[in-house]
Protein backbone atom coordinates (compact mmCIF):
# COMPACT_ATOMS: atom_id res chain seq x y z
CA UNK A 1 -7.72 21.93 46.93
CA UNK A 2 -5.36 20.90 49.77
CA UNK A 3 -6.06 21.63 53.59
CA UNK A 4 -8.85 24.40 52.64
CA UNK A 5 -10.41 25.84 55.89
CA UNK A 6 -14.04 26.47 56.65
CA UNK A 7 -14.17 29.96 55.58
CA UNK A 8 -11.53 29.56 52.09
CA UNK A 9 -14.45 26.40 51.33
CA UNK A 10 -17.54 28.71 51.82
CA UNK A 11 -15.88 31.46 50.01
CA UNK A 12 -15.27 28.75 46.97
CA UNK A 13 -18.79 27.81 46.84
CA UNK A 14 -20.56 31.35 47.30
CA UNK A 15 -18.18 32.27 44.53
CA UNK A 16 -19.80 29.08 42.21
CA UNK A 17 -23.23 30.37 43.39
CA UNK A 18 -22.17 34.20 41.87
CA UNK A 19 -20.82 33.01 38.84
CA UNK A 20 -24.38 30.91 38.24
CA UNK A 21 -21.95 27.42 38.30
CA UNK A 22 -24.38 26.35 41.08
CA UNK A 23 -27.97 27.10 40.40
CA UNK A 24 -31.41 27.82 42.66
CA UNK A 25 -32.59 24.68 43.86
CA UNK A 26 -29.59 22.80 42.85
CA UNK A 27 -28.77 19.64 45.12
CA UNK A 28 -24.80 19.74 46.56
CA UNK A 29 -24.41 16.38 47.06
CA UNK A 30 -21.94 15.87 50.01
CA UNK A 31 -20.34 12.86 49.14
CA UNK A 32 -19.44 14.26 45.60
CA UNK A 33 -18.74 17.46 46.59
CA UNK A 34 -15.92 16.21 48.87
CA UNK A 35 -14.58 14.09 46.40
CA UNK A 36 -14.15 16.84 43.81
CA UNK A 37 -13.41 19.18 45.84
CA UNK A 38 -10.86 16.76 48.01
CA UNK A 39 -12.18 18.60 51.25
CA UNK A 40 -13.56 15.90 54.46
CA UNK A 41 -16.86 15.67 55.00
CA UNK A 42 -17.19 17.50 58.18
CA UNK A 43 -15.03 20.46 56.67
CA UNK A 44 -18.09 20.79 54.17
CA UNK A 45 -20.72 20.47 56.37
CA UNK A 46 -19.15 23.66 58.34
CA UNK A 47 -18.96 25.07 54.81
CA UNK A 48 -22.42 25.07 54.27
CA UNK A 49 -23.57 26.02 57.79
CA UNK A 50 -21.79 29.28 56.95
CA UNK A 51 -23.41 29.74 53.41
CA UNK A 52 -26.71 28.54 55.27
CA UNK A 53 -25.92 31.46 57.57
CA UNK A 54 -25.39 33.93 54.48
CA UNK A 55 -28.77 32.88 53.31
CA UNK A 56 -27.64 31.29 50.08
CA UNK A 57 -28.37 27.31 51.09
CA UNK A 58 -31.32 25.77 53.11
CA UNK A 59 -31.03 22.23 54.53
CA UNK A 60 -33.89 19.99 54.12
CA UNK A 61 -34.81 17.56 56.46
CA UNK A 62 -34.02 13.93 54.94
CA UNK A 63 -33.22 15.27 51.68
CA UNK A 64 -30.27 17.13 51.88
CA UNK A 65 -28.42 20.89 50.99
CA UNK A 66 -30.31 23.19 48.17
CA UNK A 67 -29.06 25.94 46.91
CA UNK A 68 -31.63 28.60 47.75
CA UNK A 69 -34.62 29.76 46.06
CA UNK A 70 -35.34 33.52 46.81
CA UNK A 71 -38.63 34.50 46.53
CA UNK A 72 -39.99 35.80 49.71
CA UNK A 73 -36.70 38.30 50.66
CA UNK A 74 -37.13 40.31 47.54
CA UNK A 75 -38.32 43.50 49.05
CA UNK A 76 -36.05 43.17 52.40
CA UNK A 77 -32.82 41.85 49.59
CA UNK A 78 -33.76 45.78 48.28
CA UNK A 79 -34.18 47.76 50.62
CA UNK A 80 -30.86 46.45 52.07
CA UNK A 81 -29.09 47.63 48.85
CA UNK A 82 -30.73 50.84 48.31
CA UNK A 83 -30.02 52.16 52.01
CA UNK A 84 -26.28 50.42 51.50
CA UNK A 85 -25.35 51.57 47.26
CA UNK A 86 -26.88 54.73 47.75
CA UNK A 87 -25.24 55.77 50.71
CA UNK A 88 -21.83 54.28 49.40
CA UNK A 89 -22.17 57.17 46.55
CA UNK A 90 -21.44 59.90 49.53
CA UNK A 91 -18.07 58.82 49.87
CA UNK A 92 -16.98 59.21 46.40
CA UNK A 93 -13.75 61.72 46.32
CA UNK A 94 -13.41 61.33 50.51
CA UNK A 95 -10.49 59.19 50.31
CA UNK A 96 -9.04 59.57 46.61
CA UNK A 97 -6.98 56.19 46.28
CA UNK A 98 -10.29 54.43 47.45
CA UNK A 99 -12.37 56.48 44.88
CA UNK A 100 -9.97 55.36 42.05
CA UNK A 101 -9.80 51.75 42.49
CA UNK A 102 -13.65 50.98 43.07
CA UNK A 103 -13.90 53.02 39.31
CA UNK A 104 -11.22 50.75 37.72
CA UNK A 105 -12.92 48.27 39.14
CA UNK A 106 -16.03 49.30 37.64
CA UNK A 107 -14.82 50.31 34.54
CA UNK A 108 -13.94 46.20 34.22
CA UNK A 109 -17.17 45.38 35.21
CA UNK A 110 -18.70 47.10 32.58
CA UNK A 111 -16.26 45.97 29.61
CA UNK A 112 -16.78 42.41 30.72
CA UNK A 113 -20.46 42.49 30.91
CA UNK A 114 -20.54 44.17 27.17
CA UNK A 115 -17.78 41.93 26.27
CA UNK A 116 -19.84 38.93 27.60
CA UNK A 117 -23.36 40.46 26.65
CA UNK A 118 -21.39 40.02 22.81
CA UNK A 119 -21.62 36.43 22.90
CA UNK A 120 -24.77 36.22 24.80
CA UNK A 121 -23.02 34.95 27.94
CA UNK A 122 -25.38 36.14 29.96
CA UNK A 123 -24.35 34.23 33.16
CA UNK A 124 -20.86 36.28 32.65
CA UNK A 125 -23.08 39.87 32.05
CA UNK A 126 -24.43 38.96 35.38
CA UNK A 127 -21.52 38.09 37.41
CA UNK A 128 -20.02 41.36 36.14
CA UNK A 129 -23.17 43.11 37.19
CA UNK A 130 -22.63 42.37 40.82
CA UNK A 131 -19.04 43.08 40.75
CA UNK A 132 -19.80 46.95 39.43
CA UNK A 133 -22.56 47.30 42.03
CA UNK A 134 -20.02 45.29 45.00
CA UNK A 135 -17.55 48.66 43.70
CA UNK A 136 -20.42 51.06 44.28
CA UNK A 137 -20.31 49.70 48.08
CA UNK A 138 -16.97 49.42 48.68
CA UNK A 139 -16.21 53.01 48.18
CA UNK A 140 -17.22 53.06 51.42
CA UNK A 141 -13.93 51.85 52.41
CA UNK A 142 -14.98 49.95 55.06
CA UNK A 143 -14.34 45.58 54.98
CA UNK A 144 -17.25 44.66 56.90
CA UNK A 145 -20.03 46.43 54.90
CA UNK A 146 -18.13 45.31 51.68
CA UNK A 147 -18.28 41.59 53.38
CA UNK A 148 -22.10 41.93 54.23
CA UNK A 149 -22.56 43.40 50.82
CA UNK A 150 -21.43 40.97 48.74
CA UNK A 151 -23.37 38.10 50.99
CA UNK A 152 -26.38 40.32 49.78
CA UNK A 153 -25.28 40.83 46.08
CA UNK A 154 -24.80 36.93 45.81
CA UNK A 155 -28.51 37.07 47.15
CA UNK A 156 -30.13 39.13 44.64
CA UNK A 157 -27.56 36.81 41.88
CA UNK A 158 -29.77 34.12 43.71
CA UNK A 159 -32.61 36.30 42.26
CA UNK A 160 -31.53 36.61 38.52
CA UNK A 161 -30.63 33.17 38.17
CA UNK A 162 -34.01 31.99 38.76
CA UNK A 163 -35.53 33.32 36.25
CA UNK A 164 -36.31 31.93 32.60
CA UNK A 165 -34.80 34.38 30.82
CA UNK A 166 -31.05 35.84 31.54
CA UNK A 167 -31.28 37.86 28.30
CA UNK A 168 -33.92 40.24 29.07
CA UNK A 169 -32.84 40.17 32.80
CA UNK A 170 -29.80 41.45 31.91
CA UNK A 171 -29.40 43.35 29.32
CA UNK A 172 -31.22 46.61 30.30
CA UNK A 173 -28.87 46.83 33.25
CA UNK A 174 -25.65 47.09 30.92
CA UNK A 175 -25.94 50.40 29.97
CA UNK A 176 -27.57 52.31 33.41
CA UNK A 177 -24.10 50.59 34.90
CA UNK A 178 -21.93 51.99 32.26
CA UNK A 179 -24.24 55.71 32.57
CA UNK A 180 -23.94 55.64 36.49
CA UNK A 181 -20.15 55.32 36.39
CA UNK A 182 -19.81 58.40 33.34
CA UNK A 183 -22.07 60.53 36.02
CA UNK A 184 -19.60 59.08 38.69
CA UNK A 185 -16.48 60.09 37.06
CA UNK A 186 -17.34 63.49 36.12
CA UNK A 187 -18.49 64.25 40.05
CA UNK A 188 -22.44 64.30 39.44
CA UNK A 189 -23.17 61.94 41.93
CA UNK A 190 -27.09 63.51 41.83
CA UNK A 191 -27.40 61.65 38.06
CA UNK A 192 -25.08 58.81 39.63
CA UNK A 193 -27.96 58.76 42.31
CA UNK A 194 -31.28 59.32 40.27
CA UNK A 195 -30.03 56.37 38.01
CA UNK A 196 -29.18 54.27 40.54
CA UNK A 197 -32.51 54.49 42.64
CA UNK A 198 -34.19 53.57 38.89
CA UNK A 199 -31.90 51.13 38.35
CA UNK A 200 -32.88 49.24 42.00
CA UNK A 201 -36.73 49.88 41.19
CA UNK A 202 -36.64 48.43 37.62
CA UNK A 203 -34.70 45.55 38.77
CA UNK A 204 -36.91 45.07 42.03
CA UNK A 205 -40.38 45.27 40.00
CA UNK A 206 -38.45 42.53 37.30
CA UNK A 207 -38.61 40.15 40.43
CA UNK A 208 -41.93 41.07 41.75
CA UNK A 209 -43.45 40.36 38.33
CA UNK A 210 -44.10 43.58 37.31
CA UNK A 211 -41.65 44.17 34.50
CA UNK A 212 -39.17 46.10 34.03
């Protein structure tokens, strides 16, 4: 990949962590990772320090880099996105260009995860899930929350790739996205908000063990 810097490297990886390419508890070897990714060593070493910052790697003593396992975070991973994609749905319609893209941009989401969902490509369904929900925040408008927020979103992707079964993690989720945007788009951001707040508890108790 050529002269990649520290921060082009971590974004690389934290993308290969969203798109479920790099799994919980997976080892990234150093030695291999440089060679494939034709980075030096010490530029991934400062790679992962910054994913270790973002919460999404954990270096063990003697063993090496893991991809993280998040178990413990699930309630503070949630309350982070309901005080964040709640509050993003107050800015719909402030700035109109803003309000626009972030629907296009969920309108993809959502054909992609049904697209992907029809050839039970789960990992897909759930990389699109993120990206509608990363929308959500960044009609905002603002970079840094969007940054922070998509740190978090990888997270909670952390979250759904740990468990057993993608199918049934998934698949409920498809259509609340698809309903929150139709509530979205004709300005009933109450039904955009009641669905939401259901969608964050379903999807928190499906983590805690509790079902969906």
């Amino acid at each position: 990949m050529g002269k990649a810097t520290v921060d082009q490297l971590a974004r690389l990886l934290t993308n290969q962590i969203h798109l479920g390419e790099l799994r919980p508890g997976e080892q990234l070897a150093e030695i291999a990772l440089s060679t494939q990714l034709g980075v030096s060593r010490n530029t991934l070493r400062e790679a992962f320090r910054v994913l270790a910052r973002d919460g999404l790697v954990e270096h063990i003593p003697h063993r090496g880099v893991f991809v993280r396992t998040i178990t413990e975070d699930i309630p503070d991973v949630y309350a982070f996105r309901r005080f964040v994609e709640l509050g993003a749905l107050d800015h719909v319609y402030r700035d109109h260009r803003v309000t626009t893209r972030c629907f296009y941009a969920m309108e993809k989401a959502c054909d992609a995860a049904e697209a992907a969902a029809s050839t039970s490509d789960w990992a897909n369904v759930g990389a699109a899930n993120s990206d509608f929900h990363q929308a959500i925040v960044d009609l905002v408008g603002s970079q840094r929350l969007s940054e922070l927020s998509r740190v978090v979103l990888t997270q909670a992707r952390l979250l759904f790739l740990s468990t057993s079964d993608w199918k049934s993690a998934h698949k409920p989720f498809i259509d609340t996205n698809r309903r929150i945007l139709a509530a979205l788009q004709r300005d009933d951001v109450e039904q955009a908000r009641i669905l939401l707040s259901d969608y964050l508890l379903r999807s928190e108790r499906l983590f805690s063990g509790q079902g969906v």
